[in-house]
N, C-alpha and C. Protein backbone atom coordinates (compact mmCIF):
# COMPACT_ATOMS: atom_id res chain seq x y z
N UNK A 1 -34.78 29.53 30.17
CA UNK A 1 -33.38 29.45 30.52
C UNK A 1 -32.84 28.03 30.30
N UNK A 2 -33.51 27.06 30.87
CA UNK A 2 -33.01 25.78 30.25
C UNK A 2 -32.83 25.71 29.11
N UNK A 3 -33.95 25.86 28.31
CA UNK A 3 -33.90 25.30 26.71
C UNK A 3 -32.42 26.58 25.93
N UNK A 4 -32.54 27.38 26.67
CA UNK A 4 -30.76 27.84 26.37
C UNK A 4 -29.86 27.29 26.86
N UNK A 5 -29.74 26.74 28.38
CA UNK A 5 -28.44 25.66 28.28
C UNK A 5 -28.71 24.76 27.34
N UNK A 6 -29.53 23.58 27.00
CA UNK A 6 -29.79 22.47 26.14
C UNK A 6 -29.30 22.79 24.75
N UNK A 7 -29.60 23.97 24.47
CA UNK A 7 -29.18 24.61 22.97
C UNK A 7 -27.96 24.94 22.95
N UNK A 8 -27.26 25.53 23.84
CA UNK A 8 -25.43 25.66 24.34
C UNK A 8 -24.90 24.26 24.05
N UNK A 9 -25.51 23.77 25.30
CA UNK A 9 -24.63 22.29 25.12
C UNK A 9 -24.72 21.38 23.83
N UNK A 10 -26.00 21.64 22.91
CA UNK A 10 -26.48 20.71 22.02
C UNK A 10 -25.19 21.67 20.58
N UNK A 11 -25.15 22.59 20.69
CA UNK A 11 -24.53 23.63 20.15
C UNK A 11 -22.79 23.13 20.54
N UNK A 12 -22.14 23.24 21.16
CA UNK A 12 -21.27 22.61 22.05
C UNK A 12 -20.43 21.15 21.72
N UNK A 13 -21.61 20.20 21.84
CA UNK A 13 -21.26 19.12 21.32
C UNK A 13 -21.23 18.67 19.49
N UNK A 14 -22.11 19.55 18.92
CA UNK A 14 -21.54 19.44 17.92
C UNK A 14 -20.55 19.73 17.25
N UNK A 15 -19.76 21.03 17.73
CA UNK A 15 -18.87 21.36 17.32
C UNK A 15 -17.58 20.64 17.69
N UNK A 16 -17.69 19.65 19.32
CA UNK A 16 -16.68 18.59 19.20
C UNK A 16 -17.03 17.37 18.50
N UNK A 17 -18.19 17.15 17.69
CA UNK A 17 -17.92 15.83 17.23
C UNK A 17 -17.67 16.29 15.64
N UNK A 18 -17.41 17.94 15.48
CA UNK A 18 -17.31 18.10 14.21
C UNK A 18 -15.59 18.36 13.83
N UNK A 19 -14.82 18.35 14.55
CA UNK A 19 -13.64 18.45 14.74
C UNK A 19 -12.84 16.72 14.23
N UNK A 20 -12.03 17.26 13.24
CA UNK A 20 -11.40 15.86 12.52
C UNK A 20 -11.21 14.93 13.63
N UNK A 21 -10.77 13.89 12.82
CA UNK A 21 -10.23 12.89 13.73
C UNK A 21 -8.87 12.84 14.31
N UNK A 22 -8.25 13.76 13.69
CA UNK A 22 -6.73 13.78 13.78
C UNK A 22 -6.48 14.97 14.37
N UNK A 23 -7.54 15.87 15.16
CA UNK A 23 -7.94 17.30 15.76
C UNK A 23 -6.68 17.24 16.51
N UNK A 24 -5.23 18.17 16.35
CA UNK A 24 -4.42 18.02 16.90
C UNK A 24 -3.22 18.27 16.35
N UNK A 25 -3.57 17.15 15.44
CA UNK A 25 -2.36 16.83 14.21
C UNK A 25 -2.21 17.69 13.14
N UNK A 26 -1.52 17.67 12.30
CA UNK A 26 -2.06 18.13 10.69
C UNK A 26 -2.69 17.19 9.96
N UNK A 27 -3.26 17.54 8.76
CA UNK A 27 -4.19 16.46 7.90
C UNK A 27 -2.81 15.46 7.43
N UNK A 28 -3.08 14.12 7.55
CA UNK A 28 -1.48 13.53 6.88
C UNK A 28 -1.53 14.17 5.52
N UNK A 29 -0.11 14.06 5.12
CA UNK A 29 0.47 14.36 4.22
C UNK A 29 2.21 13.91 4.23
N UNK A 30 2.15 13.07 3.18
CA UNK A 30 3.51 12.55 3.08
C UNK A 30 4.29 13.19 1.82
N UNK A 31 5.83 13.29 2.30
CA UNK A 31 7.38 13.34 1.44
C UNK A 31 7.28 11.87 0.90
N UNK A 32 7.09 11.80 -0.42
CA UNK A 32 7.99 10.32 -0.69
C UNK A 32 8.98 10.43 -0.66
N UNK A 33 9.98 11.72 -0.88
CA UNK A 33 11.42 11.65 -1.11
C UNK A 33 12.22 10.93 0.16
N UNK A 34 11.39 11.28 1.34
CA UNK A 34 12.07 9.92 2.73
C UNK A 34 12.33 9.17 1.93
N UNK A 35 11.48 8.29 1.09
CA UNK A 35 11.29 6.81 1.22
C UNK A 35 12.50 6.78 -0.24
N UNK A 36 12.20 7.19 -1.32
CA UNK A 36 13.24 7.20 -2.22
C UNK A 36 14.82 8.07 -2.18
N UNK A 37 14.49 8.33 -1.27
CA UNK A 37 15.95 9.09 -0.59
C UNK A 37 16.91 7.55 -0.17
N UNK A 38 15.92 6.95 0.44
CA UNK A 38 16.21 6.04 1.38
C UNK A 38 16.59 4.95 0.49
N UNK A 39 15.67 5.07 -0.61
CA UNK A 39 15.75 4.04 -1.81
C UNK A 39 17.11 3.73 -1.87
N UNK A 40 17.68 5.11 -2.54
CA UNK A 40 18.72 5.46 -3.51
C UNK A 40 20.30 5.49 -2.81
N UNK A 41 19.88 5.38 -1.91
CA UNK A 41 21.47 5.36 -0.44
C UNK A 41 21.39 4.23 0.44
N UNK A 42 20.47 3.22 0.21
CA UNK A 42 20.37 2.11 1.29
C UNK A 42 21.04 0.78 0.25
N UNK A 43 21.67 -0.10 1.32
CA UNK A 43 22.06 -1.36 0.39
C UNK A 43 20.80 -2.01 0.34
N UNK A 44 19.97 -2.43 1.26
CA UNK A 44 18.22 -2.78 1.14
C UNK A 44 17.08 -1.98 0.90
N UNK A 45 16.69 -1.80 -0.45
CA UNK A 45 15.77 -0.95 -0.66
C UNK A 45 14.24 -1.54 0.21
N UNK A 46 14.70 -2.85 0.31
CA UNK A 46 13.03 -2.76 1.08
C UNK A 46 12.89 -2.65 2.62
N UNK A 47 14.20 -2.24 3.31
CA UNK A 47 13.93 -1.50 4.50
C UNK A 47 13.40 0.11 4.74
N UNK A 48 13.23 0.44 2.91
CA UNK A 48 12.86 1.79 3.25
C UNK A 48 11.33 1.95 2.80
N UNK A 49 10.55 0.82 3.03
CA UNK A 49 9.66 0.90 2.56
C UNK A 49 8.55 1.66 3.86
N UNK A 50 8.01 2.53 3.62
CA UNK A 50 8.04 3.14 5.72
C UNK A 50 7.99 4.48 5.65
N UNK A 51 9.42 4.52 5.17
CA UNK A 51 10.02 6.14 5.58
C UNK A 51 9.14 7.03 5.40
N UNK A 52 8.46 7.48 4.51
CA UNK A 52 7.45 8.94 4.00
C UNK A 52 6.74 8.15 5.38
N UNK A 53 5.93 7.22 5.43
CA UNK A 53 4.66 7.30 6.33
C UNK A 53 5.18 7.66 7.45
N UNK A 54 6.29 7.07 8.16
CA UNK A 54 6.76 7.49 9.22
C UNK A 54 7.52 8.57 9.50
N UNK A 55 7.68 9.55 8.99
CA UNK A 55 8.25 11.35 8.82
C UNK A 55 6.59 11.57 8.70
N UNK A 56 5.74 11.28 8.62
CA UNK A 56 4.30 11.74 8.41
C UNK A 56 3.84 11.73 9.77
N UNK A 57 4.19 10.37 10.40
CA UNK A 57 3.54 10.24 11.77
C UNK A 57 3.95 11.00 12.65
N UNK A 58 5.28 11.77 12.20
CA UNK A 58 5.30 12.75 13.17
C UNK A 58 4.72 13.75 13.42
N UNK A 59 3.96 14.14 12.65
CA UNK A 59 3.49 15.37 12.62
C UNK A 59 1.85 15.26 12.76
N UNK A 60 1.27 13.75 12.54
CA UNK A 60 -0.15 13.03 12.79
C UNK A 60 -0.05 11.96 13.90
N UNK A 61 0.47 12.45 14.94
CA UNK A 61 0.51 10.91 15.93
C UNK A 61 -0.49 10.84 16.30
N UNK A 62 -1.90 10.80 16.40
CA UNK A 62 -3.07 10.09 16.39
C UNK A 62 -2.64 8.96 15.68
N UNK A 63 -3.68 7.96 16.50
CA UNK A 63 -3.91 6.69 15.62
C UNK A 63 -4.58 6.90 14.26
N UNK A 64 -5.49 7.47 14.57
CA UNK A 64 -5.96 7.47 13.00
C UNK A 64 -5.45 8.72 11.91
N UNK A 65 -4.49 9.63 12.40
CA UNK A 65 -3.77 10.27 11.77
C UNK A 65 -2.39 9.61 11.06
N UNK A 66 -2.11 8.39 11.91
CA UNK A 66 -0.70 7.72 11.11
C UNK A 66 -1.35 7.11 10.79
N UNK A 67 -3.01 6.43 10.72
CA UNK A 67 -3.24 5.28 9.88
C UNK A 67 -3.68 6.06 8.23
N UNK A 68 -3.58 7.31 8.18
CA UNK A 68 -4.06 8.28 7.30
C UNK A 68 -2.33 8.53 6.56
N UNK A 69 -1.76 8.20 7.18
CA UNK A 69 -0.20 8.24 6.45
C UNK A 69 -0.18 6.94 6.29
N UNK A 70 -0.34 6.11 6.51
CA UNK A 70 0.48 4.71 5.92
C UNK A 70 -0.63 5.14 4.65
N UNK A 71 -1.71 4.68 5.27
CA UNK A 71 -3.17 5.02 3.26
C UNK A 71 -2.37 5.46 2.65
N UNK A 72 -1.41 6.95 2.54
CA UNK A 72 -1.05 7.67 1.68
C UNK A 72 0.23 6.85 0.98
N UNK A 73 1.14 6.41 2.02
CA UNK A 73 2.49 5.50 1.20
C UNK A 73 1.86 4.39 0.49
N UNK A 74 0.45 3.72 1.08
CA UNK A 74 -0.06 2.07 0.50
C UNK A 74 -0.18 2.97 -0.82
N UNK A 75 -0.97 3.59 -0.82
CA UNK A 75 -1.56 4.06 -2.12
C UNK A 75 -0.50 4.60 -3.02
N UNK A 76 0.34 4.95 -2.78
CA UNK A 76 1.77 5.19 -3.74
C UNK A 76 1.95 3.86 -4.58
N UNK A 77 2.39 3.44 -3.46
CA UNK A 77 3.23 1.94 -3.56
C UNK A 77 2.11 1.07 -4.95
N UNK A 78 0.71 1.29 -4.54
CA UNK A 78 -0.10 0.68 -5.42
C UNK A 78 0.24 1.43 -6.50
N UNK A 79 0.19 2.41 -7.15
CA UNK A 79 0.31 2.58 -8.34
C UNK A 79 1.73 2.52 -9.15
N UNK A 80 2.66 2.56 -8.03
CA UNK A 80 3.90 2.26 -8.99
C UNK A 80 4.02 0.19 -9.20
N UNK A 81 3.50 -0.07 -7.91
CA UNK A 81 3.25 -1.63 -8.21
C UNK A 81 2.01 -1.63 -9.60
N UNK A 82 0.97 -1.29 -9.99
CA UNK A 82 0.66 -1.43 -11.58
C UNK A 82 1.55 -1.01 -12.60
N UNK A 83 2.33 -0.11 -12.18
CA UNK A 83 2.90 0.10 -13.51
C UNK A 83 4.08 -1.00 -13.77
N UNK A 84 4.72 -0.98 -12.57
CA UNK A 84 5.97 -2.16 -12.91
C UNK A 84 4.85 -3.39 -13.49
N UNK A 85 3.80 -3.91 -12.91
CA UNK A 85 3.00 -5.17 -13.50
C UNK A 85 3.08 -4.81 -14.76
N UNK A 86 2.01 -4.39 -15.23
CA UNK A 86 1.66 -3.43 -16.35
C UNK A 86 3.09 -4.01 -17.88
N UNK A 87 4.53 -3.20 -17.09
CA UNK A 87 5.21 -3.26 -17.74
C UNK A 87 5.75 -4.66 -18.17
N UNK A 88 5.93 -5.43 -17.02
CA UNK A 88 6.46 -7.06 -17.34
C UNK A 88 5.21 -7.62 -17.87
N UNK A 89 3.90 -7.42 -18.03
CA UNK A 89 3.01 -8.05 -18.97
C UNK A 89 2.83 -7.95 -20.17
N UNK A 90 3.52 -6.41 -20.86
CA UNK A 90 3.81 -6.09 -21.79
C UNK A 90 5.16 -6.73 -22.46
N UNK A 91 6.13 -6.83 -21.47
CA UNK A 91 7.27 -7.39 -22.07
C UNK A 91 7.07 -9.07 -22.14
N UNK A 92 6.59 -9.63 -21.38
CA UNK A 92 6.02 -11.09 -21.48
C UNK A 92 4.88 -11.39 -22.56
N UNK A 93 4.36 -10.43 -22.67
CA UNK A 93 3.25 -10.40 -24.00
C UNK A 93 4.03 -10.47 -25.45
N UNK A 94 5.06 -9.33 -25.48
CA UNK A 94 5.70 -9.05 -26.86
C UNK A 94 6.73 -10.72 -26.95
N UNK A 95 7.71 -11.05 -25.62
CA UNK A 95 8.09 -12.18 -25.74
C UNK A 95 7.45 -13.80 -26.34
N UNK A 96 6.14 -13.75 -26.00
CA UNK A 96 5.00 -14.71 -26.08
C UNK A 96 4.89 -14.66 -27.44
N UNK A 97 4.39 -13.19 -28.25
CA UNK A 97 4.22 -13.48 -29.67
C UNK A 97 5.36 -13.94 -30.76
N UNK A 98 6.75 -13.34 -29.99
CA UNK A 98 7.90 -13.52 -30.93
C UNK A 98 8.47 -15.22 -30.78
N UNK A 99 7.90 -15.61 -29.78
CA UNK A 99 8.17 -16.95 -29.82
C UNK A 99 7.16 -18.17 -29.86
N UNK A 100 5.91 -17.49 -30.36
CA UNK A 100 4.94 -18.50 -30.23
C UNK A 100 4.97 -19.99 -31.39
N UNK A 101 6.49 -19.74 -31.98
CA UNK A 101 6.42 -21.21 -32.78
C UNK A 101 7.57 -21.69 -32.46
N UNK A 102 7.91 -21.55 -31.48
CA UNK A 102 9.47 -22.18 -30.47
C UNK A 102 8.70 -22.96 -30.04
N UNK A 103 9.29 -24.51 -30.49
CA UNK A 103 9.10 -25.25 -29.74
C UNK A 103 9.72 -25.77 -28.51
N UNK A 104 11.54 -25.03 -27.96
CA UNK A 104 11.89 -25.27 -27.38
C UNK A 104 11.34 -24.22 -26.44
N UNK A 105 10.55 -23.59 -26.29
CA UNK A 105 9.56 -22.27 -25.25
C UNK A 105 8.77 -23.46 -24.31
N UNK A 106 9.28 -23.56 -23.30
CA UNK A 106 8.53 -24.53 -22.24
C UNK A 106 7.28 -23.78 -21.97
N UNK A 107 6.23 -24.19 -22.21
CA UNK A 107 4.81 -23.99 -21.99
C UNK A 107 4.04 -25.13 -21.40
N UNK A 108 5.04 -25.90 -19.98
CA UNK A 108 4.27 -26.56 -19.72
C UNK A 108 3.43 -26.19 -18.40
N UNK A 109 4.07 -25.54 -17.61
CA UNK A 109 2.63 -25.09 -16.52
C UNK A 109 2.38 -23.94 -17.16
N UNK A 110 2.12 -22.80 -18.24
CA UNK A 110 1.47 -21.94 -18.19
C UNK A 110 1.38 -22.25 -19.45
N UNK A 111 0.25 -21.10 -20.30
CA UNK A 111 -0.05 -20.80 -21.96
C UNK A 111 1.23 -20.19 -22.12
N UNK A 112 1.62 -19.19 -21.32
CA UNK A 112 2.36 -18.35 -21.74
C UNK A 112 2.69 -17.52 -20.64
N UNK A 113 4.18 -16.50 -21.15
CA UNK A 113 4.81 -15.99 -19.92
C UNK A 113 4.02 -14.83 -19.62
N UNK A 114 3.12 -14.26 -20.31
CA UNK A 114 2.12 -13.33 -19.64
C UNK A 114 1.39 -13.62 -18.46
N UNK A 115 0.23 -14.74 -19.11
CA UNK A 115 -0.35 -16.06 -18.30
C UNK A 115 0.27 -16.13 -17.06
N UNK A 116 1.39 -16.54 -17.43
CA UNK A 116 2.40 -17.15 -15.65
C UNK A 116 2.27 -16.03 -14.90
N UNK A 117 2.88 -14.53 -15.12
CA UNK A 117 2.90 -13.37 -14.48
C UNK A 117 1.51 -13.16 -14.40
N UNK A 118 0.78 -12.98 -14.99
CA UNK A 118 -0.96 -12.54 -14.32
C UNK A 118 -1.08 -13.26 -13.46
N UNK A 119 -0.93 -14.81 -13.47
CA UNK A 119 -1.34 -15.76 -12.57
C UNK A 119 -0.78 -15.96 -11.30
N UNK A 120 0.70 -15.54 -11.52
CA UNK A 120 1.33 -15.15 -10.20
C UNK A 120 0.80 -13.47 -9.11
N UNK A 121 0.80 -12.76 -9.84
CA UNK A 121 0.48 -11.54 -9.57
C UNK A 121 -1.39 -11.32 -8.95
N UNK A 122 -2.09 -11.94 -9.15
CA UNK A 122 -3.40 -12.32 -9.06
C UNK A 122 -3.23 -13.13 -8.02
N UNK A 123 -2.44 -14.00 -7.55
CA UNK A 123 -2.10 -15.07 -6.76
C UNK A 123 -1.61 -13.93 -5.38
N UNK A 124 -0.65 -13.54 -5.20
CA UNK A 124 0.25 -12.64 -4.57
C UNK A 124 -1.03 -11.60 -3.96
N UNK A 125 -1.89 -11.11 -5.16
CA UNK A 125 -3.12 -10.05 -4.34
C UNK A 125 -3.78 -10.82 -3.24
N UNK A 126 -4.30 -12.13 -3.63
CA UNK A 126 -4.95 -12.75 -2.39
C UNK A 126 -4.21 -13.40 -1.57
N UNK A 127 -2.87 -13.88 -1.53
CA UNK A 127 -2.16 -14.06 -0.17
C UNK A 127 -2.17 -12.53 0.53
N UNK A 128 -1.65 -10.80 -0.09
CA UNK A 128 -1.86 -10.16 0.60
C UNK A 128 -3.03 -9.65 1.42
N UNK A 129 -3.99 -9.47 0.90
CA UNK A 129 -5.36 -9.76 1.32
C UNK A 129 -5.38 -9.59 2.35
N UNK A 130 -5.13 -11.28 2.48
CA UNK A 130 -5.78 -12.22 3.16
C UNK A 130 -4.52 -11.92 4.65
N UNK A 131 -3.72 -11.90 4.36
CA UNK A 131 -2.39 -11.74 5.25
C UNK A 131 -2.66 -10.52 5.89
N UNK A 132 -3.57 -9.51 5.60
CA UNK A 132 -3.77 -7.99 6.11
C UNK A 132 -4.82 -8.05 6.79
N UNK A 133 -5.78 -8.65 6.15
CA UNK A 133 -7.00 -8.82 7.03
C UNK A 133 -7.14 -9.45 8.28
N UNK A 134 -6.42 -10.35 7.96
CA UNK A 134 -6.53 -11.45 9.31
C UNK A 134 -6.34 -11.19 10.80
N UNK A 135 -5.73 -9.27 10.91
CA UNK A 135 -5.85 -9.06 12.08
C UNK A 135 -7.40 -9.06 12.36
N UNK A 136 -8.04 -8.56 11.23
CA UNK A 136 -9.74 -8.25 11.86
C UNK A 136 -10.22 -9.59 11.95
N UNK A 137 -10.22 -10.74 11.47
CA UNK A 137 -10.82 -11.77 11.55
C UNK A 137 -10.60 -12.15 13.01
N UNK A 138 -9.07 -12.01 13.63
CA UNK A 138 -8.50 -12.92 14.58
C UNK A 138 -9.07 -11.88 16.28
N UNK A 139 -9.44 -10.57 16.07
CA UNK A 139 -9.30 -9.78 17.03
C UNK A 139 -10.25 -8.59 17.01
N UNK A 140 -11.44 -8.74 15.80
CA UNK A 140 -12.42 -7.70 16.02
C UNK A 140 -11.69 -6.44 15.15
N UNK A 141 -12.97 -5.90 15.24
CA UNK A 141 -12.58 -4.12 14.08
C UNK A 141 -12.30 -3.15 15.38
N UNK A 142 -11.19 -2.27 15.06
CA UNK A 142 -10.34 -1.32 15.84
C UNK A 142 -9.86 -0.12 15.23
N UNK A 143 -9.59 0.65 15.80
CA UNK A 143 -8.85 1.70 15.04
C UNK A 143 -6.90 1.05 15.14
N UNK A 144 -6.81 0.34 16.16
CA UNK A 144 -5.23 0.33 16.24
C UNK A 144 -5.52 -1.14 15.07
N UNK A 145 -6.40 -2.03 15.21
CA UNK A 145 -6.20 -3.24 14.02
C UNK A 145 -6.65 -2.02 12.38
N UNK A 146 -6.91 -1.04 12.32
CA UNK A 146 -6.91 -0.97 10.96
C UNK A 146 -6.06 -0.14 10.74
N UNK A 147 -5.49 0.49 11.74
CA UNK A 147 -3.37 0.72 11.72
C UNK A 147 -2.60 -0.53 11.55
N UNK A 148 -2.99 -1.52 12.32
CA UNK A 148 -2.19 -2.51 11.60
C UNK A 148 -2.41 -3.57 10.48
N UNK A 149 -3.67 -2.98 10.10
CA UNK A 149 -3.85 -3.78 8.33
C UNK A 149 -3.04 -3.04 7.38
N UNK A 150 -3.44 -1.78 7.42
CA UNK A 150 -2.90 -0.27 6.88
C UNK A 150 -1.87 -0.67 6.65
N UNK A 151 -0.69 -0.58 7.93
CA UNK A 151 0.45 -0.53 7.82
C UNK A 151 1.25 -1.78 6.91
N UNK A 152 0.66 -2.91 7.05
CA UNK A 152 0.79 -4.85 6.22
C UNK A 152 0.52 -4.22 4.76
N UNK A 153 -0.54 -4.10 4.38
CA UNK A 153 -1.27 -3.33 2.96
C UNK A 153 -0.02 -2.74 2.38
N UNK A 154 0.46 -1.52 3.01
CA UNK A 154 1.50 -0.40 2.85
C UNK A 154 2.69 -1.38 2.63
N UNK A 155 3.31 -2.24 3.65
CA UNK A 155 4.87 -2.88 3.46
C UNK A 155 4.37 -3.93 2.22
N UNK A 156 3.75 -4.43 2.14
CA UNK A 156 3.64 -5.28 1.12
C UNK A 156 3.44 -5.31 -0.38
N UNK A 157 2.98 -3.79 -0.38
CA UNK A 157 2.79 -3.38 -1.54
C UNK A 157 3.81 -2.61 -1.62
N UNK A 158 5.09 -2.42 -1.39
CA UNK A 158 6.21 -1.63 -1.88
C UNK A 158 6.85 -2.86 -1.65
N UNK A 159 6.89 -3.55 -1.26
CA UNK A 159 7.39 -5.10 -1.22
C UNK A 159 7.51 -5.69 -2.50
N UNK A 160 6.81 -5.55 -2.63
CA UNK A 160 6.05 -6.34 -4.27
C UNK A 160 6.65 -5.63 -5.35
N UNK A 161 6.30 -4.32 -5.29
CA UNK A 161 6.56 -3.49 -6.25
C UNK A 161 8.28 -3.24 -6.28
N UNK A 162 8.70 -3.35 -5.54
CA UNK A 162 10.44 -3.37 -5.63
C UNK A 162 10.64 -4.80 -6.35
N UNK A 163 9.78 -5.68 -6.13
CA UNK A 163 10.48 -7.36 -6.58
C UNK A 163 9.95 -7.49 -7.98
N UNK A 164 9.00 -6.60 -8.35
CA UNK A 164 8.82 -6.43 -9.82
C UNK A 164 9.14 -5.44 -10.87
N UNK A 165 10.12 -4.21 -9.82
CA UNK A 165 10.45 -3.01 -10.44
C UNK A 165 11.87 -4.12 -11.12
N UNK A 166 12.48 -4.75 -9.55
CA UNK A 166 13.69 -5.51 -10.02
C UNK A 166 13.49 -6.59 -11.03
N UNK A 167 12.78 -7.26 -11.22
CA UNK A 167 12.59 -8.16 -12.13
C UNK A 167 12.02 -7.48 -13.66
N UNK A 168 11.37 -6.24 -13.65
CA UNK A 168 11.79 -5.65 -14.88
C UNK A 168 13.32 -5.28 -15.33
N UNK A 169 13.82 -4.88 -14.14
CA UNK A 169 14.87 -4.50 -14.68
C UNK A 169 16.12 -5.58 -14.81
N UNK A 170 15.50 -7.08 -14.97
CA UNK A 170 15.86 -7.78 -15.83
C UNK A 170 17.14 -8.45 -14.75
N UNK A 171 17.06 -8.39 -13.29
CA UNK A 171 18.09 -8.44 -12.31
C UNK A 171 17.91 -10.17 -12.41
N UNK A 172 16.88 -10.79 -11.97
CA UNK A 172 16.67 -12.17 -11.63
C UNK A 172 17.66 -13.25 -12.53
């Protein structure tokens, strides 16, 4: 009879430690259209940098269910931030060759305007980094500090990516 409670309970407890983390919530899943809704009707596009994760958290308010929605907006944000890069390295590349016998082409802090943008952009990854991490350095590993790296990661990388979508599009 014991070794059947022990097997209940052993039975029992696995099935609560087999239950998600977000057991409650739904699995996140984000609308970008919040966030480009928000884009497209706001005078500050980078106050809408948020929106999808946060229409997400409603429906995942666990901590680690909204830290499973911001992942999903960071990770957006990252790939439209390569492509805008991507694109001004290409256009700084084609600029670079069409003028590589201008001598009035100031090339004095960089080789070239590719160069400058990699070097800035490479630069910008490790201030963010470093700016995200630093809750864990300053305060130990957490589930609410890797909601709030998450969330730094997430604003900064649609941050970025708006200041280089705009600077492709030739605004500066």
């Amino acid at each position: 009879m014991i070794v059947k409670h022990i097997q209940l309970a052993l039975a029992v407890s696995a099935l609560i430690w087999s239950v998600p983390a977000w057991a409650g919530d739904r699995e996140p899943e984000i609308n970008i259209d919040y966030t480009l809704n928000c884009i497209k009707y706001s005078e500050n596009a980078f106050d809408c940098v948020g929106e999808a994760a946060g229409a997400c958290t409603n429906l995942s308010p666990s901590i680690k269910g909204m830290t499973g929605c911001l992942a999903l907006e960071r990770d957006y944000w990252q790939v439209r931030m390569t492509e805008a890069f991507d694109g001004l390295l290409s256009r700084y590349s084609s600029f670079d060759s069409l003028n590589s016998d201008n001598t009035n082409y100031n090339k004095t802090n960089y080789k070239s305007l590719a160069d400058g943008v990699n070097l800035m952009h490479l630069g910008w990854i490790e201030f963010r980094d470093a700016s995200c991490r630093q809750h864990r350095f300053a305060h130990g590993e957490s589930e609410q500090l890797k909601f709030q790296e998450t969330q730094c990661l997430m604003e900064m990388n649609g941050e970025q990516t708006l200041y280089l979508e705009w600077v492709l599009e030739g605004r500066p």
